[in-house]
N, C-alpha and C. Protein backbone atom coordinates (compact mmCIF):
# COMPACT_ATOMS: atom_id res chain seq x y z
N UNK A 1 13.78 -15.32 -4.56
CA UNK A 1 13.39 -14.11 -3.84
C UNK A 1 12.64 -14.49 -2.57
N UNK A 2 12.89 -14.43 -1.47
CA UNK A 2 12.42 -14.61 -0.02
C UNK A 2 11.69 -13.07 0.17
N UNK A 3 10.05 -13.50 0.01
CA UNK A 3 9.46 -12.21 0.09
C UNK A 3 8.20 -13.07 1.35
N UNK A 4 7.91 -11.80 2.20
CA UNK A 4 6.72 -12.13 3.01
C UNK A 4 5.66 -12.69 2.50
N UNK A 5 4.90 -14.06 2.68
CA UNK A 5 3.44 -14.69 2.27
C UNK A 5 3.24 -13.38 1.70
N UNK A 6 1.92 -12.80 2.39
CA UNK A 6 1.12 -11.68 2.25
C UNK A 6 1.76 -10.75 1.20
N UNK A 7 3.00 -10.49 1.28
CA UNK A 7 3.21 -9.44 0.32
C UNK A 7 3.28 -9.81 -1.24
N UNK A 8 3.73 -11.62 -1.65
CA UNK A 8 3.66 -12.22 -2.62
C UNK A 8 2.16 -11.72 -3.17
N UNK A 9 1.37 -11.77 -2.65
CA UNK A 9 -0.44 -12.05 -2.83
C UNK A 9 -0.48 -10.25 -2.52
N UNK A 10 -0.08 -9.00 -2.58
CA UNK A 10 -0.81 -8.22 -2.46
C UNK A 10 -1.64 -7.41 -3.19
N UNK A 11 -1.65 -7.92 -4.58
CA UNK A 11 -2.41 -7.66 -5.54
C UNK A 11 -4.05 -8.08 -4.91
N UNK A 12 -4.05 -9.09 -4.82
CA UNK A 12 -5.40 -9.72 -4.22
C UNK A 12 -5.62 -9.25 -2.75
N UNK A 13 -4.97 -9.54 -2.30
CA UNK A 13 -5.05 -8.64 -0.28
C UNK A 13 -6.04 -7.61 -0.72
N UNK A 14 -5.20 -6.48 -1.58
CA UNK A 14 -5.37 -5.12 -1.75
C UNK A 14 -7.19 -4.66 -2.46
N UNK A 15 -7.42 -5.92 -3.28
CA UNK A 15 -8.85 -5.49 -4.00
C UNK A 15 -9.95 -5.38 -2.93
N UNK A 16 -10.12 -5.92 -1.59
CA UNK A 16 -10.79 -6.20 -0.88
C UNK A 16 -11.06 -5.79 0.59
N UNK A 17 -9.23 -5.25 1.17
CA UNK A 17 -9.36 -4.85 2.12
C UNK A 17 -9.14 -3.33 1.99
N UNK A 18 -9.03 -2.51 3.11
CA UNK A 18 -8.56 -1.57 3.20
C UNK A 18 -6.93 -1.32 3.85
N UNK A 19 -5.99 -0.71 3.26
CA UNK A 19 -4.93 -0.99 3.77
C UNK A 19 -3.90 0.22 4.42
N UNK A 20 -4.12 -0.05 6.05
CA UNK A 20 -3.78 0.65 6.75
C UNK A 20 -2.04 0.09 7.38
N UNK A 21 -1.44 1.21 8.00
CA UNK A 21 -0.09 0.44 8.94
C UNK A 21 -0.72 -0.11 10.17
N UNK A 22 0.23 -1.00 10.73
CA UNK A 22 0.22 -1.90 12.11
C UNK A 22 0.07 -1.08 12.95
N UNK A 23 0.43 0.52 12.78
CA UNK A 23 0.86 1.35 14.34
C UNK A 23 -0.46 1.54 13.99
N UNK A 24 -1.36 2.50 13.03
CA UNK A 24 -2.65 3.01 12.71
C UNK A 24 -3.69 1.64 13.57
N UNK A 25 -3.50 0.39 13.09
CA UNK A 25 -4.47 -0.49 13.89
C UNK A 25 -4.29 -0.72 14.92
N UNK A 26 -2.96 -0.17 15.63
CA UNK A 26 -2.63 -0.46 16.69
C UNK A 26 -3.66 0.51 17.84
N UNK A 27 -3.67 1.66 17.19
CA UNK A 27 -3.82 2.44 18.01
C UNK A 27 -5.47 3.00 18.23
N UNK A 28 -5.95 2.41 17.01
CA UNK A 28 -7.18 1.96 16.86
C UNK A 28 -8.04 1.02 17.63
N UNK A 29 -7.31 -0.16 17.57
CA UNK A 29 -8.24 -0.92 18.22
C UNK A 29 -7.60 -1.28 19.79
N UNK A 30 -6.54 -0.23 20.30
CA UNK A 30 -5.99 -0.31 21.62
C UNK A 30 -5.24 -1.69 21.66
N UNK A 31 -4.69 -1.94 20.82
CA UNK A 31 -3.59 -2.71 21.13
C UNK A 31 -2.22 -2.72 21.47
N UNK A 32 -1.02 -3.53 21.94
CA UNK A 32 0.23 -3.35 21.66
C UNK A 32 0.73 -3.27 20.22
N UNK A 33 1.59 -2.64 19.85
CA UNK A 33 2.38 -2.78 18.65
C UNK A 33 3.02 -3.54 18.33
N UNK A 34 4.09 -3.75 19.75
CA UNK A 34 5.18 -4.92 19.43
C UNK A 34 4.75 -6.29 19.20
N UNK A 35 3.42 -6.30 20.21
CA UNK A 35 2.49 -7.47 20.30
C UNK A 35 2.39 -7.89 18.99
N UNK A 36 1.26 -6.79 18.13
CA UNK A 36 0.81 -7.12 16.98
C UNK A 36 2.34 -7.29 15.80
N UNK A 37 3.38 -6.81 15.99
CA UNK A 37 4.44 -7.14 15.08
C UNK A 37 5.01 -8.84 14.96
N UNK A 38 4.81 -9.06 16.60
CA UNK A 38 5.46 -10.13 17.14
C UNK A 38 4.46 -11.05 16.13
N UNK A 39 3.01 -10.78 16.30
CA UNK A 39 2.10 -11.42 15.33
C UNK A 39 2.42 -11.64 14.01
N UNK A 40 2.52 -10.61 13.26
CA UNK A 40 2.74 -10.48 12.10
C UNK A 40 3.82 -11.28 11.60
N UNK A 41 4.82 -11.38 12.25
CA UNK A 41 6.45 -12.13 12.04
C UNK A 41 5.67 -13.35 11.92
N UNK A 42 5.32 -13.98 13.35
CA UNK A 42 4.55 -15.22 13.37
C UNK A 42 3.93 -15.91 12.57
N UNK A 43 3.20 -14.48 11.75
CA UNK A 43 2.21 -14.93 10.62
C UNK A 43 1.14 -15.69 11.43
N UNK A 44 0.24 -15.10 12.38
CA UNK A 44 -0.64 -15.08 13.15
C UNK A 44 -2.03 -14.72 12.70
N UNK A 45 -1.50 -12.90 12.40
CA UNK A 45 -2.16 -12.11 11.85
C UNK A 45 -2.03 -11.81 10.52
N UNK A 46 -2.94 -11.45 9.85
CA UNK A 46 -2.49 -10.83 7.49
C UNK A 46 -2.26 -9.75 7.82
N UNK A 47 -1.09 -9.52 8.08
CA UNK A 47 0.11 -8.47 7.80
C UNK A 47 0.94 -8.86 6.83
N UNK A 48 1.58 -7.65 6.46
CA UNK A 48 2.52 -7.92 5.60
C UNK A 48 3.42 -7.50 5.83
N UNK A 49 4.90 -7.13 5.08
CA UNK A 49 5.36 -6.12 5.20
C UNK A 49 5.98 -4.92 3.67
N UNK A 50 5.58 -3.87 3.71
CA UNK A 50 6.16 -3.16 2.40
C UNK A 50 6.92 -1.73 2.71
N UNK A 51 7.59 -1.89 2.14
CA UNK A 51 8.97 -1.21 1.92
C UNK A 51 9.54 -1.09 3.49
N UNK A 52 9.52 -2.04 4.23
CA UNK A 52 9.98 -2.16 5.90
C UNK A 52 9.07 -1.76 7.03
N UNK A 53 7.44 -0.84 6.15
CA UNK A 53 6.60 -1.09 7.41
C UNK A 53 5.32 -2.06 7.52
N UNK A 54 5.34 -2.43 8.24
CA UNK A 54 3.79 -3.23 8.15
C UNK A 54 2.63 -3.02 8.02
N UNK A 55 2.11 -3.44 7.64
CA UNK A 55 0.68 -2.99 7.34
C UNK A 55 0.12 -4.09 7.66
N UNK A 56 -1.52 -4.14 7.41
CA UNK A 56 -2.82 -4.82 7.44
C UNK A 56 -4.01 -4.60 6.73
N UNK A 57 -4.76 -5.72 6.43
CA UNK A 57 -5.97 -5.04 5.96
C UNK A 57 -6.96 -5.05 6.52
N UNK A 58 -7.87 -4.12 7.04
CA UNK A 58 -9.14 -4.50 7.55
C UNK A 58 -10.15 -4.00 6.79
C-alpha cells in the first residue's frame, strides 16, 4: 500500500495537533496554496493527505 508518510502515522499526528485543510492555513496565515501543496508533496511541511484533500496540523 503506497500511502502518504503523515497519513500512515495519523493516529498519532491527530492526538496532539489540531487538524485543519491546507486552503484553511492557507488563508490564515496569508500564504500561497499551491506554494504550501508544492510543500506538502515535497514533504517539507506535516501535511498529509486524506481522502484527496490536504490537511495539516497546527
Amino acid at each position: 500500500m503506497n500511502t502518504h508518510p503523515l497519513k500512515r502515522n495519523f493516529a498519532n499526528f491527530s492526538e496532539y495537533k489540531k487538524i485543519i485543510t491546507l486552503a484553511d492555513y492557507a488563508k490564515e496565515n496569508k500564504l500561497s496554496h499551491s506554494n504550501l501543496i508544492n510543500k506538502a508533496n515535497r514533504q517539507t511541511i506535516e501535511a498529509f493527505l486524506e481522502k484527496n484533500i490536504w490537511k495539516i496540523g497546527v
